[in-house]
PDB file of N, CA and C in Angstrom:
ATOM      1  N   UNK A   1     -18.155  -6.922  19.124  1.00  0.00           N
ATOM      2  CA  UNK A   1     -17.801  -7.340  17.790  1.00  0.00           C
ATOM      3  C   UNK A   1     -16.371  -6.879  17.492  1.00  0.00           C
ATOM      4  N   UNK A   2     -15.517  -8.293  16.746  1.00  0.00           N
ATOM      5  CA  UNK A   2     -14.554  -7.266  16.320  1.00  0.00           C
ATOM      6  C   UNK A   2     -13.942  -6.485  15.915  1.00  0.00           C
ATOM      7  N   UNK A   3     -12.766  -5.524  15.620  1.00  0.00           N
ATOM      8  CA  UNK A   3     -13.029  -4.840  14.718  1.00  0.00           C
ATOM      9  C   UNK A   3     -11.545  -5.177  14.019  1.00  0.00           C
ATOM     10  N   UNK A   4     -11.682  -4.780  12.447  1.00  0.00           N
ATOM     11  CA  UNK A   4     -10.568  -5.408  11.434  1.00  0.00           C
ATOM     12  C   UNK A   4     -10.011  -3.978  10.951  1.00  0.00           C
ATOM     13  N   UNK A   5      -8.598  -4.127  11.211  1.00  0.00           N
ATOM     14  CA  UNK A   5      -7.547  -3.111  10.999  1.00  0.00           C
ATOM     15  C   UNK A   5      -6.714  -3.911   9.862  1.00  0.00           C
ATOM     16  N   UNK A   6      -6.652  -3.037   8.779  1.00  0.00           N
ATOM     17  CA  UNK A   6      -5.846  -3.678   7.865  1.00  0.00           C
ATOM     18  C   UNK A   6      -4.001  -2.970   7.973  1.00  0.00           C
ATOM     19  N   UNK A   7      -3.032  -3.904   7.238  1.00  0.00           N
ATOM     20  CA  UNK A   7      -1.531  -3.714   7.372  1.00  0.00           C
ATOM     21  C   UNK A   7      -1.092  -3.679   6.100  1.00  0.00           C
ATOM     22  N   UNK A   8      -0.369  -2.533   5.766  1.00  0.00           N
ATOM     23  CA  UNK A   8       0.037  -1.976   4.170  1.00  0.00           C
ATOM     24  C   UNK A   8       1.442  -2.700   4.295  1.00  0.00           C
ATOM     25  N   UNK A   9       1.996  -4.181   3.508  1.00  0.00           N
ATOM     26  CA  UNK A   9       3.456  -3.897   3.846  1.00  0.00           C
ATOM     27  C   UNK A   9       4.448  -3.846   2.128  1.00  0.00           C
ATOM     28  N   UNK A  10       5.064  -2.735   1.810  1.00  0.00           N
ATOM     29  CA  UNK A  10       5.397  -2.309   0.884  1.00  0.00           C
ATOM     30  C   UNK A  10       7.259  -2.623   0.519  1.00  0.00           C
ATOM     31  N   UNK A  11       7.113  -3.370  -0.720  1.00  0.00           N
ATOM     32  CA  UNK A  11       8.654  -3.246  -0.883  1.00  0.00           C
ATOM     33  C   UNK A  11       8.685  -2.351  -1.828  1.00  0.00           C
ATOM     34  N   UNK A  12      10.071  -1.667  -0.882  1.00  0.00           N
ATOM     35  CA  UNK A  12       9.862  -0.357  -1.410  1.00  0.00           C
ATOM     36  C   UNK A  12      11.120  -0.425  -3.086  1.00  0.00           C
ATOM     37  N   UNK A  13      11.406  -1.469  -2.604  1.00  0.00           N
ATOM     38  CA  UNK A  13      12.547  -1.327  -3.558  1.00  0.00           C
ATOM     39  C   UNK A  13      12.352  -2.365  -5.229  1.00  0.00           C
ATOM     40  N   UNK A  14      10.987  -2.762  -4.705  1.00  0.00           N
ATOM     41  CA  UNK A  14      10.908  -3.338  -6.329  1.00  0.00           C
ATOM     42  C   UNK A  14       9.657  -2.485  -7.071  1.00  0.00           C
ATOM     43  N   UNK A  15       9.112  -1.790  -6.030  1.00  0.00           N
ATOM     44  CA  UNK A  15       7.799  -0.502  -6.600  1.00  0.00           C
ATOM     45  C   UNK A  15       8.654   0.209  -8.110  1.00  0.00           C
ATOM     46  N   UNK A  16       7.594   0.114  -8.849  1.00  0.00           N
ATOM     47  CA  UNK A  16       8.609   1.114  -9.970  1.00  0.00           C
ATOM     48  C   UNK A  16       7.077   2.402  -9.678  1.00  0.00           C
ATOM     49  N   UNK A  17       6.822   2.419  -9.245  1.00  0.00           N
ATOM     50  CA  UNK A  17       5.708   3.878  -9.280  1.00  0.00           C
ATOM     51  C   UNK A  17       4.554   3.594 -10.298  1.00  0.00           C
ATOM     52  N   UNK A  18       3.889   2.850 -10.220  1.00  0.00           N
ATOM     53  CA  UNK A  18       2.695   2.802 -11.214  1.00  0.00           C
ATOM     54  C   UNK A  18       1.617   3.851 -10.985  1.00  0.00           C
ATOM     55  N   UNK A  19       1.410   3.538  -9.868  1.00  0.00           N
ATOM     56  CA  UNK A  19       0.317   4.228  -9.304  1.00  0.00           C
ATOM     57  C   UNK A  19      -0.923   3.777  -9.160  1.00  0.00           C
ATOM     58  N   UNK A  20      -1.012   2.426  -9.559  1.00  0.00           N
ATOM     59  CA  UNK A  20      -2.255   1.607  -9.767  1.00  0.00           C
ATOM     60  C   UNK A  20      -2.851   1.472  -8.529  1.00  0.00           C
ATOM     61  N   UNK A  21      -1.682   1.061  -7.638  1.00  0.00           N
ATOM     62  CA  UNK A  21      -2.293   0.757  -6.132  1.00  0.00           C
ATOM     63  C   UNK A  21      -2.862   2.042  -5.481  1.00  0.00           C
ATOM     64  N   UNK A  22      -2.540   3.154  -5.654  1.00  0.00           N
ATOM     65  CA  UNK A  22      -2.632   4.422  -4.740  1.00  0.00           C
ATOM     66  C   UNK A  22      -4.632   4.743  -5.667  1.00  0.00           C
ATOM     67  N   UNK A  23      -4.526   4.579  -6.387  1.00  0.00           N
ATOM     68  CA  UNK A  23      -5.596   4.963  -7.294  1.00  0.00           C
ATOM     69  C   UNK A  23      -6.544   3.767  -7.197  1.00  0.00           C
ATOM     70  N   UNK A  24      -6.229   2.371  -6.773  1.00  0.00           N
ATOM     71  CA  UNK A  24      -7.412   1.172  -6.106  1.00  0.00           C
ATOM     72  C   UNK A  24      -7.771   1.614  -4.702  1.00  0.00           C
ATOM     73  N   UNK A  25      -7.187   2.098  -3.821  1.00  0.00           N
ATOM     74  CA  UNK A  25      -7.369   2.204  -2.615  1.00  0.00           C
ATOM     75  C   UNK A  25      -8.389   2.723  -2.019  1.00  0.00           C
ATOM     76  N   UNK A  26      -8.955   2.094  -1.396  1.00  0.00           N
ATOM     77  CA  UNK A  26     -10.513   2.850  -1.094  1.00  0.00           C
ATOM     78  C   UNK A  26     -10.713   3.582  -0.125  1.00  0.00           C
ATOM     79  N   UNK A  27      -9.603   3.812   0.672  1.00  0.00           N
ATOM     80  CA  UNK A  27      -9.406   5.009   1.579  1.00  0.00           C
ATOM     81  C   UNK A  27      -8.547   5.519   1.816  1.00  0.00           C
ATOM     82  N   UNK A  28      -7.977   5.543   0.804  1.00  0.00           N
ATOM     83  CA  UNK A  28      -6.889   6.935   0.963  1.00  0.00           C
ATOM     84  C   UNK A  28      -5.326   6.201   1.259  1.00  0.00           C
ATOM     85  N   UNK A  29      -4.967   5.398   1.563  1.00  0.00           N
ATOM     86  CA  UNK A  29      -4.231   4.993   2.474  1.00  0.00           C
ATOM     87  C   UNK A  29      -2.657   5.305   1.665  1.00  0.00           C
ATOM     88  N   UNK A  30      -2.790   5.033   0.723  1.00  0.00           N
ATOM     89  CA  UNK A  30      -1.359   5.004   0.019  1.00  0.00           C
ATOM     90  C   UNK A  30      -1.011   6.593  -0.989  1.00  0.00           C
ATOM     91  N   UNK A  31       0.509   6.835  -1.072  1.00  0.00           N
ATOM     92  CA  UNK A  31       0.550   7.436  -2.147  1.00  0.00           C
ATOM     93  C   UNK A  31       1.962   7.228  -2.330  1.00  0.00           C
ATOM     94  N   UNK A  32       1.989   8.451  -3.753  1.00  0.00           N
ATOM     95  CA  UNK A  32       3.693   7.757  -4.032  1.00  0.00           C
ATOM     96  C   UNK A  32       4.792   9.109  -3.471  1.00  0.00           C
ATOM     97  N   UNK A  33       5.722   8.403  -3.033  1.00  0.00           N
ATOM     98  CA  UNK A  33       7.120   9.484  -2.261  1.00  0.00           C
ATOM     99  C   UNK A  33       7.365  10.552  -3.187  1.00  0.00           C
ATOM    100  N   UNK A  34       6.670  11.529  -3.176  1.00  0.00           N
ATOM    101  CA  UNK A  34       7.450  12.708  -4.024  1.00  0.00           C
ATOM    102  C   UNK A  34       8.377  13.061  -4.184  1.00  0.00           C
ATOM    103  N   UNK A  35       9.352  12.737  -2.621  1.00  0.00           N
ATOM    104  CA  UNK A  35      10.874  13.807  -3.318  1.00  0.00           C
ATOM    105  C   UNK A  35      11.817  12.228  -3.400  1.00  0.00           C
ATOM    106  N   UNK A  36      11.477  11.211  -2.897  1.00  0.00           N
ATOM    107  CA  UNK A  36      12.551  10.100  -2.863  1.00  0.00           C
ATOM    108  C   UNK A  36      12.199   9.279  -3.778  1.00  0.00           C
ATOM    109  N   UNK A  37      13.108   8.552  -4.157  1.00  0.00           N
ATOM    110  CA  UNK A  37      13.349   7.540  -5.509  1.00  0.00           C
ATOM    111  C   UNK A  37      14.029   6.254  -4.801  1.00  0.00           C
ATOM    112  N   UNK A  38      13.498   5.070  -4.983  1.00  0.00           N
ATOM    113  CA  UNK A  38      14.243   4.156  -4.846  1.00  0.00           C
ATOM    114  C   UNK A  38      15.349   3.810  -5.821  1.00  0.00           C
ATOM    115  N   UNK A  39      16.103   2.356  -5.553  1.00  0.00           N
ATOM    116  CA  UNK A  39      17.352   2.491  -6.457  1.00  0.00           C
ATOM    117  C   UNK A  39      17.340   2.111  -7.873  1.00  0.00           C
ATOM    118  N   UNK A  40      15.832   1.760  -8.089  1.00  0.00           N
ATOM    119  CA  UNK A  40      16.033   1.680  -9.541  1.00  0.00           C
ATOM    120  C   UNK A  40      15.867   3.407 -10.112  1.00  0.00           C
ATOM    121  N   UNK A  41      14.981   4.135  -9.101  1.00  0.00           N
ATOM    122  CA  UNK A  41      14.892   5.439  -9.754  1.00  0.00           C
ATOM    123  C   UNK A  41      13.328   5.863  -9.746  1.00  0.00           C
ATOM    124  N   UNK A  42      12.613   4.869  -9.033  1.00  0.00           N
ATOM    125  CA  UNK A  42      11.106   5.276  -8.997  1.00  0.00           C
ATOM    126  C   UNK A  42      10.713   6.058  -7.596  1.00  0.00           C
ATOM    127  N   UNK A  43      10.261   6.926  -7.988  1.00  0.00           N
ATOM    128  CA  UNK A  43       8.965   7.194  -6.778  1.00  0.00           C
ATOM    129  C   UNK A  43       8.390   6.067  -6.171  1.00  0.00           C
ATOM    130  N   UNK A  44       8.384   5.799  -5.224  1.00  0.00           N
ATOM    131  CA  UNK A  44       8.039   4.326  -4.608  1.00  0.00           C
ATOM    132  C   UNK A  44       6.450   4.711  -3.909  1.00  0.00           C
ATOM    133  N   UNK A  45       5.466   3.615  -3.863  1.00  0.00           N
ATOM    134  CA  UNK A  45       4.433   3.778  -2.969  1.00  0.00           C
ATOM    135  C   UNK A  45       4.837   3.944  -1.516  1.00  0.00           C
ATOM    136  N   UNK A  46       4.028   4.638  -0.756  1.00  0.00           N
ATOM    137  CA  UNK A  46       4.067   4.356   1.003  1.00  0.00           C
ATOM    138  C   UNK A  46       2.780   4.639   1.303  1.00  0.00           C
ATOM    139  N   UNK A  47       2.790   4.241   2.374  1.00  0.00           N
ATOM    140  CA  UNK A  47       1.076   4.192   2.803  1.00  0.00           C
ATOM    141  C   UNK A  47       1.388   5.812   3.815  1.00  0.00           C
ATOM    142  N   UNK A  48       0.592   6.286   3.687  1.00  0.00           N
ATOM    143  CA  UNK A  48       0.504   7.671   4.314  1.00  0.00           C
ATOM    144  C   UNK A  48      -0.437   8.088   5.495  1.00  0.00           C
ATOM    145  N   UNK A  49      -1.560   7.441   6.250  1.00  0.00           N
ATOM    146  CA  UNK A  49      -2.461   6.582   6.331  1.00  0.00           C
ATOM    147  C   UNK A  49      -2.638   5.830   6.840  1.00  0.00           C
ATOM    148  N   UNK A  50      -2.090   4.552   7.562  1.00  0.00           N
ATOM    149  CA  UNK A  50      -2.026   3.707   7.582  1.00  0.00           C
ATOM    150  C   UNK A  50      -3.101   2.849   8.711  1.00  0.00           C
ATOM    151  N   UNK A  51      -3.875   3.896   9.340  1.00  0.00           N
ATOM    152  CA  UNK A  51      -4.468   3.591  10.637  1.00  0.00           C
ATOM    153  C   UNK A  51      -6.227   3.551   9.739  1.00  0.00           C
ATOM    154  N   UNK A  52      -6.213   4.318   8.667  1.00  0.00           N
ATOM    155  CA  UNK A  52      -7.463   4.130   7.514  1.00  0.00           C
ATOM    156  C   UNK A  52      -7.395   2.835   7.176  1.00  0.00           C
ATOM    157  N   UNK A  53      -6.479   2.292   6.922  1.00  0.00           N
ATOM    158  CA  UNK A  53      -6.748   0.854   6.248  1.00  0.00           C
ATOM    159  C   UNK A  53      -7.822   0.135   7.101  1.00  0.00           C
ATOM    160  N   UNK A  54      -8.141  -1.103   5.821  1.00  0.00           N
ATOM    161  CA  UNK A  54      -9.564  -1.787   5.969  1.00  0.00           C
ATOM    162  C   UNK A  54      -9.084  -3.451   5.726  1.00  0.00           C
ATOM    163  N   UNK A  55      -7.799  -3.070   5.422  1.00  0.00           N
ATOM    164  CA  UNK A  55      -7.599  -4.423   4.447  1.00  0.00           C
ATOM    165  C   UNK A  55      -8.173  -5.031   3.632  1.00  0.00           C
ATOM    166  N   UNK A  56      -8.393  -4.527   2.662  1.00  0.00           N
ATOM    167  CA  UNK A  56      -9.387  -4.745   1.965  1.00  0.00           C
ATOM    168  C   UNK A  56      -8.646  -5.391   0.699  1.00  0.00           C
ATOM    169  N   UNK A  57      -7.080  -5.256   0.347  1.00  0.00           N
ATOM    170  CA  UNK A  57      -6.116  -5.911  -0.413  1.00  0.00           C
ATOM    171  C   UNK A  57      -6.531  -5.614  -1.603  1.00  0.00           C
ATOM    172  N   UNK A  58      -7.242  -4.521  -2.063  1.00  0.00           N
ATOM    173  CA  UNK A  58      -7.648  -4.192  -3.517  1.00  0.00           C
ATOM    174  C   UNK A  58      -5.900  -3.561  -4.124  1.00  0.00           C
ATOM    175  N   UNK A  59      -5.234  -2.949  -3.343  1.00  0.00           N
ATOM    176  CA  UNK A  59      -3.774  -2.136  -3.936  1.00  0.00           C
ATOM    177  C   UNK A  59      -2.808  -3.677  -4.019  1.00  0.00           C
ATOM    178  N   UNK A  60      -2.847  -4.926  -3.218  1.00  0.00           N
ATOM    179  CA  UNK A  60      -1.857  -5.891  -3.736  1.00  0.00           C
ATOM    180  C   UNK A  60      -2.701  -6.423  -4.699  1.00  0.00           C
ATOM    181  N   UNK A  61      -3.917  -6.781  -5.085  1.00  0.00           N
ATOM    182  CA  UNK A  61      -4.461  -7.147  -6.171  1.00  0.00           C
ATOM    183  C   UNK A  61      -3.998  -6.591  -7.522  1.00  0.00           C
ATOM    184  N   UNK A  62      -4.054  -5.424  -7.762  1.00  0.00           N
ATOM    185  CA  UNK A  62      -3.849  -4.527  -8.714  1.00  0.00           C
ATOM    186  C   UNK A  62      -2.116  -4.054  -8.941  1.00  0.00           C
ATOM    187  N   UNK A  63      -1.470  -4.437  -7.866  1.00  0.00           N
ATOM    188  CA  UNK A  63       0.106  -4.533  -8.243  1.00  0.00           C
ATOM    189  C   UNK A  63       0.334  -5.760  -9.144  1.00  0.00           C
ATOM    190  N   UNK A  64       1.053  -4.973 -10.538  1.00  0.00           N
ATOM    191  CA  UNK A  64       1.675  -5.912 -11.392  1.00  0.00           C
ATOM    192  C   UNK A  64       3.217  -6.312 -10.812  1.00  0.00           C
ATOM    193  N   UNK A  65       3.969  -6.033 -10.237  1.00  0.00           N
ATOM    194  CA  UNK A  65       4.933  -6.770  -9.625  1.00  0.00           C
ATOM    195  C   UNK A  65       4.827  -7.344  -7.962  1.00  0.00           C
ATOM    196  N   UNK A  66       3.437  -7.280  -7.312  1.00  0.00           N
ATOM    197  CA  UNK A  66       3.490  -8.290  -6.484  1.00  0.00           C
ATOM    198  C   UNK A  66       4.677  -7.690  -5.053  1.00  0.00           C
ATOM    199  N   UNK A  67       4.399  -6.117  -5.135  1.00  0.00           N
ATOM    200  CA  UNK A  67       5.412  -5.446  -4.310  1.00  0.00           C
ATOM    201  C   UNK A  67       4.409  -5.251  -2.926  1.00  0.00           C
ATOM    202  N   UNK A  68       3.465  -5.604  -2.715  1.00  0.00           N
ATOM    203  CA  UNK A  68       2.556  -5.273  -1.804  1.00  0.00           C
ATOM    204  C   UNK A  68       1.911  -6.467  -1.161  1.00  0.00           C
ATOM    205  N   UNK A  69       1.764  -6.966   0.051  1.00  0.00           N
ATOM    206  CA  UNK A  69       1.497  -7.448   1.041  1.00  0.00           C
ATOM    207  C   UNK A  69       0.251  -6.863   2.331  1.00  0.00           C
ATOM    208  N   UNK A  70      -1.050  -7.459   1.882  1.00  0.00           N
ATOM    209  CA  UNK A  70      -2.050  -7.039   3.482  1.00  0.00           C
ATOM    210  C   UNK A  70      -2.059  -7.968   4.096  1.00  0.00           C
ATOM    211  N   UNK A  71      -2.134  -7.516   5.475  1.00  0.00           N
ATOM    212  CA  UNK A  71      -2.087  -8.373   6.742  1.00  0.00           C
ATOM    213  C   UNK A  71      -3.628  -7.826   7.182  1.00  0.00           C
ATOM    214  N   UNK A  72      -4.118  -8.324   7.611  1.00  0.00           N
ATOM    215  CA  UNK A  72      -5.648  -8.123   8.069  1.00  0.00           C
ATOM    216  C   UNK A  72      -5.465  -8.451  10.347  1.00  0.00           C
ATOM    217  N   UNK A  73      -5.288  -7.255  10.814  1.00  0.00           N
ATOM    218  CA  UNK A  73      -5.490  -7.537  12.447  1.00  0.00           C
ATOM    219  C   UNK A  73      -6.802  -7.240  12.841  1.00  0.00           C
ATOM    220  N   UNK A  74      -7.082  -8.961  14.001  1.00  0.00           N
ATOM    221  CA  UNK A  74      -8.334  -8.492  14.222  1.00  0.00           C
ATOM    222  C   UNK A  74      -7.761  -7.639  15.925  1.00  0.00           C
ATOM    223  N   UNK A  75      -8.965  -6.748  16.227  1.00  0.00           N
ATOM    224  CA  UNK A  75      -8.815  -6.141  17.562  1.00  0.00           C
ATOM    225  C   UNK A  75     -10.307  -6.710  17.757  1.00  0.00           C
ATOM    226  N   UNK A  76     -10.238  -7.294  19.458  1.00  0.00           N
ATOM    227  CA  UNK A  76     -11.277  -7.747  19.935  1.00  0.00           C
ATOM    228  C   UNK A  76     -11.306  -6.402  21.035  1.00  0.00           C
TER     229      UNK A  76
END
């Protein structure tokens, strides 16, 4: 059977730091950059994680600017 690896892909530069996505995530996968700021000045999301993902696309659902992208890989 196969198995489904999900892909976090994050622009980092239109994230203003909500936090919505890090707080949908159902395993952990994301959080926001503590010491770096993108250029508007936010703490940006990054996936921290990234081998947890499920793709499960609940964190691009819940982005109000549409800064987040899942890719769903299958491994046979």
């Amino acid at each position: 059977m196969a198995k489904i690896q999900g892909a976090v892909d994050i622009n980092i530069e239109r994230c203003k730091g909500c936090d919505l996505c890090v707080i949908a995530c159902p395993c952990d996968v994301l959080q926001l950059q503590p010491k770096e700021v993108n250029d508007r000045g936010y703490h940006y999301a990054q996936d921290i994680n990234p081998d947890a993902c499920i793709g499960c696309a609940a964190c691009a659902t819940v982005c109000p600017d549409g800064c987040i992208t899942v890719y769903r890989l299958v491994e046979k």
